[in-house]
Protein backbone atom coordinates (compact mmCIF):
# COMPACT_ATOMS: atom_id res chain seq x y z
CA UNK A 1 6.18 25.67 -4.60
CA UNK A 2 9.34 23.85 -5.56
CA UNK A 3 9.18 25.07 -9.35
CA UNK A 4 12.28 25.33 -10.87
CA UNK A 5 14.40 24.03 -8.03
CA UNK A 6 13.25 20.25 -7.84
CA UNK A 7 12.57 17.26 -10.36
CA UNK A 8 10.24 15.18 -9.02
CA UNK A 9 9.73 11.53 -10.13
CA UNK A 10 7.55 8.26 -9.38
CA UNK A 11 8.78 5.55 -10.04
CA UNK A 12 6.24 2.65 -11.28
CA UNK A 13 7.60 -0.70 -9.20
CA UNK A 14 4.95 -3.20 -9.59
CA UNK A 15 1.21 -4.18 -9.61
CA UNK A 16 0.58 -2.70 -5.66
CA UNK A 17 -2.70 -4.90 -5.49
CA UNK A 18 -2.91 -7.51 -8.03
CA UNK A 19 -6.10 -9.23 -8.56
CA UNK A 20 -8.60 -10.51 -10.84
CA UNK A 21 -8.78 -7.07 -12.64
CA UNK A 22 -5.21 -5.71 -12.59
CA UNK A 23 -3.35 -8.77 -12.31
CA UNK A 24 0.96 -8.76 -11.83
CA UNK A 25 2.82 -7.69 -14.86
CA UNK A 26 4.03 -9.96 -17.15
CA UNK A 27 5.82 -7.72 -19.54
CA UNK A 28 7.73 -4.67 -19.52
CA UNK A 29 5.48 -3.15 -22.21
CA UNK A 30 2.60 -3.92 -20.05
CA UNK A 31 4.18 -2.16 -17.00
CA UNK A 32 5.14 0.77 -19.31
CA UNK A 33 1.39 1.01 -19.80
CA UNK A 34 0.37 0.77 -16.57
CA UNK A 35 2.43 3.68 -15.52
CA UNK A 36 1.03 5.89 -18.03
CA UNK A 37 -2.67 4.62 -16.96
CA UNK A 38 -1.18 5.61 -13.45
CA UNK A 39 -0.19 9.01 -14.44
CA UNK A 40 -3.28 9.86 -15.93
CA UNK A 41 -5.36 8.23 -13.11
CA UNK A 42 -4.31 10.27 -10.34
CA UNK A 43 -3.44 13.04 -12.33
CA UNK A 44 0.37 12.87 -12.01
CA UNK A 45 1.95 15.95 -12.82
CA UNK A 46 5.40 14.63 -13.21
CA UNK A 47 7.12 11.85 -15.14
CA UNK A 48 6.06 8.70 -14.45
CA UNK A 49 9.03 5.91 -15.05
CA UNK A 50 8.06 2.50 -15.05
CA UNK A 51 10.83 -0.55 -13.63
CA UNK A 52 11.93 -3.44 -15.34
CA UNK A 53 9.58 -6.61 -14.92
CA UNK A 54 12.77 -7.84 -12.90
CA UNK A 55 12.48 -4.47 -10.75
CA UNK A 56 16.66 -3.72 -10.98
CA UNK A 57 15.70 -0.19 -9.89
CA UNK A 58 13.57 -1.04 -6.55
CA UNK A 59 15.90 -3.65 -5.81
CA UNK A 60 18.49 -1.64 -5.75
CA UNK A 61 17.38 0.85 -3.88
CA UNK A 62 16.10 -1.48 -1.40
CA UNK A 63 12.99 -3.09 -2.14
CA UNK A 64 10.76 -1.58 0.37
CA UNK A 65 7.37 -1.56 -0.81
CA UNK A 66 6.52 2.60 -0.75
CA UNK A 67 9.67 3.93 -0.30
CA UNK A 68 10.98 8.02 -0.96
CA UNK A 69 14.36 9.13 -2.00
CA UNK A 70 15.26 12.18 -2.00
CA UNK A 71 18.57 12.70 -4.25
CA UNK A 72 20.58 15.67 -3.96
CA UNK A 73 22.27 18.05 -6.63
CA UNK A 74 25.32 15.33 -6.58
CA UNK A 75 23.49 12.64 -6.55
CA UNK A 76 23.32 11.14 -2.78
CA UNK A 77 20.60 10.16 -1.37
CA UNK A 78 19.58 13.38 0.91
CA UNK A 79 16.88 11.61 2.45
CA UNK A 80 15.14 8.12 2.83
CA UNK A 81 11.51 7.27 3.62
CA UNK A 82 10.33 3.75 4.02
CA UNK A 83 6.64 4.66 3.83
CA UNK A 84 6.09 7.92 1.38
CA UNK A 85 4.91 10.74 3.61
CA UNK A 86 4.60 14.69 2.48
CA UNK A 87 5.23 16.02 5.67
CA UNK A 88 8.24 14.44 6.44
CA UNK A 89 9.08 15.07 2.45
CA UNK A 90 8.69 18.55 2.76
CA UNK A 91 11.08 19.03 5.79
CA UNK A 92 13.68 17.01 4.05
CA UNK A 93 13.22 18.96 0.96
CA UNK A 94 13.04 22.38 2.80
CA UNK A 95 16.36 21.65 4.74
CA UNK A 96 18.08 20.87 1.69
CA UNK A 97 17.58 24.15 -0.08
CA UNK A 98 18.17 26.20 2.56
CA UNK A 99 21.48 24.38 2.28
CA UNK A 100 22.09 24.67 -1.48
CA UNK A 101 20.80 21.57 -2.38
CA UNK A 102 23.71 19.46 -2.02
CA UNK A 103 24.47 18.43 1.76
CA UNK A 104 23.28 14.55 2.43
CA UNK A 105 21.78 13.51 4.66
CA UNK A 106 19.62 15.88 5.73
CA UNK A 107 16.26 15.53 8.37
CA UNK A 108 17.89 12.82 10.20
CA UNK A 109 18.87 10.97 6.70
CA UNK A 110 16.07 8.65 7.20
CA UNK A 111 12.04 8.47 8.65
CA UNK A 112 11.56 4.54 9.58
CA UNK A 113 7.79 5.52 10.61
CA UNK A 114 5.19 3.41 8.92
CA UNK A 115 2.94 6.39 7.96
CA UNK A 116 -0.33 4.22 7.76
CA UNK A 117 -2.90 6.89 8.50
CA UNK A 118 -2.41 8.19 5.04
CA UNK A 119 -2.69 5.11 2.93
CA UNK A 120 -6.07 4.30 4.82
CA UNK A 121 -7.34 7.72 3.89
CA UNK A 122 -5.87 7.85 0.23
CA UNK A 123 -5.42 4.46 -0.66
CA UNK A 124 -8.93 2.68 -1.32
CA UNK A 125 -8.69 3.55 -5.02
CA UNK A 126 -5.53 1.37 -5.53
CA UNK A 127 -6.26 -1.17 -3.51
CA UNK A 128 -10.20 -1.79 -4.93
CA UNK A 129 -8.40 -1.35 -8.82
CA UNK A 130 -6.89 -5.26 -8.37
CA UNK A 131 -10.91 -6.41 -7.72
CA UNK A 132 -11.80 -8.38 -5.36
CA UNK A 133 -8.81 -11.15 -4.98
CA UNK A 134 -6.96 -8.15 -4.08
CA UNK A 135 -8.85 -6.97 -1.41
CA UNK A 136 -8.76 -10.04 -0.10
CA UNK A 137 -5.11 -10.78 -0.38
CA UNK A 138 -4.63 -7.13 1.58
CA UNK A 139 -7.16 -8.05 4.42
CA UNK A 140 -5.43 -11.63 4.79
CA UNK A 141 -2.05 -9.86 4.88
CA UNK A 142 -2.66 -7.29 7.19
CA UNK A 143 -6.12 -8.26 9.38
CA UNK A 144 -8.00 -4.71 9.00
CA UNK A 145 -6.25 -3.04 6.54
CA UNK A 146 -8.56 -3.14 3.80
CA UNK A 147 -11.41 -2.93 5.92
CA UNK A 148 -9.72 0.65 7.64
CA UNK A 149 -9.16 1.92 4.14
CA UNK A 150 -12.81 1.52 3.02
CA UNK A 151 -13.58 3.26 5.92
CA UNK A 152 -11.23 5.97 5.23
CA UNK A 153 -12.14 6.02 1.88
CA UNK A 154 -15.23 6.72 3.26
CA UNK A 155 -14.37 9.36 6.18
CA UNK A 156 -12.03 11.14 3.32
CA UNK A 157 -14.13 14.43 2.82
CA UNK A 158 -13.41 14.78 6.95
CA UNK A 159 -10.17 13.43 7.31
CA UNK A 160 -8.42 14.21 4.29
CA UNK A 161 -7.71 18.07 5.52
CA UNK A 162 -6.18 16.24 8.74
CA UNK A 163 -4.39 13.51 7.33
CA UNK A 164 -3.19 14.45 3.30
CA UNK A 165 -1.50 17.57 3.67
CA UNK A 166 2.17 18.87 3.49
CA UNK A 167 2.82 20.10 7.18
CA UNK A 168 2.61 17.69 9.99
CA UNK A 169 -0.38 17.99 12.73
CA UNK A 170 0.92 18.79 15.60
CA UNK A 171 1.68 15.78 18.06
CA UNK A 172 -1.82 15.76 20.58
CA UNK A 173 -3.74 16.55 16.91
CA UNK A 174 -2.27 13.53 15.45
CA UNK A 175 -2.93 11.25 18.57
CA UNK A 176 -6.44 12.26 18.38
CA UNK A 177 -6.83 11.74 15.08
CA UNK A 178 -5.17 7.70 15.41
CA UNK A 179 -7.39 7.61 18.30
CA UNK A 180 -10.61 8.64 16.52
CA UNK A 181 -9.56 6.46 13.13
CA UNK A 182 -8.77 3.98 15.74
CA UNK A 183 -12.06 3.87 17.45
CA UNK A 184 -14.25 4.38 13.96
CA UNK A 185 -12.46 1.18 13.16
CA UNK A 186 -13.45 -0.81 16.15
CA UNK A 187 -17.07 0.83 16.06
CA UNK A 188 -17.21 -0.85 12.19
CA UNK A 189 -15.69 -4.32 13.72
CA UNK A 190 -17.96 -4.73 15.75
CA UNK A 191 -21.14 -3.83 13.12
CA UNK A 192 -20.14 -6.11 11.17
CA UNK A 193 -19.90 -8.95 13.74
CA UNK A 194 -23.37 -7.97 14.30
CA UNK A 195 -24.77 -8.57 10.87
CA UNK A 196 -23.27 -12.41 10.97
């Protein structure tokens, strides 16, 4: 869709979910080949760069833990998203064509809206890579979240077309969506209780 007119890149930060079987880098050589295991994982079909094991680049462009710049031709950032989302991507990226590629900021300059729905959809394979310690760690940091993304993981082949795509749902499609994630959640809760 973009072709010729955009250079896209991923950036390789750190270990997302360290654990027992992918445990936190401890050289950049190491990182270096965990981005291209990355790249060929998910099929990447762009470069993947990997950071320094002191992560100058993500600390300098913030730190946030799945952020999305968008850089114009001269080099400003365009657009900034503290939680990687397509949708919003694609607006920013649209609205910047249409004006020549060079005009920061452009969709509002920046989305601050944790887009979770996605990551507990999409995110099970990244999160189960670290083993079990890191399952653990993500459940103890966020009560539910690995629990919701096994679930997604498991709802994917129904959700996915709803959740993973470039254009936004429209607004009452997305509540219902939350709502029915929301509830398939609960319903799980309180199976589980059950079986203790």
């Amino acid at each position: 869709m973009y072709a010729d007119r955009v250079q896209f890149l991923d950036v390789l930060i750190r270990e997302a979910h360290p654990g027992g079987s992918r445990p936190p880098f401890t050289s950049d050589e190491q990182k270096r080949e965990a981005a291209r295991t990355y790249k060929r994982e998910e099929a990447i079909p762009w470069t993947v760069l990997a950071d320094d094991l002191a992560g100058t680049v993500h600390q300098a462009y913030g730190g946030m833990a799945d952020p999305l710049y968008l850089i114009d031709a001269s080099g400003r950032v365009a657009f900034y998203g503290m939680w990687t989302d397509p949708p919003s991507l694609k607006g920013a990226l649209d609205e910047l064509l249409a004006r020549g590629g060079s005009a920061a900021p452009v969709a509002g300059g920046i989305d601050r809206v944790p887009h979770i729905l996605a990551s507990f959809v999409d995110g099970w394979r990244g999160v189960s890579r670290g083993g079990i310690g890191a399952l653990l760690d993500y459940e103890l940091g966020v009560p539910g979240s690995a629990t919701l993304t096994f679930l997604g993981h498991l709802a994917k082949p129904l959700l996915a077309p709803l959740v993973l795509r470039a254009t936004p749902l429209p607004l009452p499609a997305r509540i219902a969506v939350a709502a029915g994630f929301g509830a398939a959640a609960g319903l799980g809760a309180a199976m589980l209780r059950r079986r203790r």
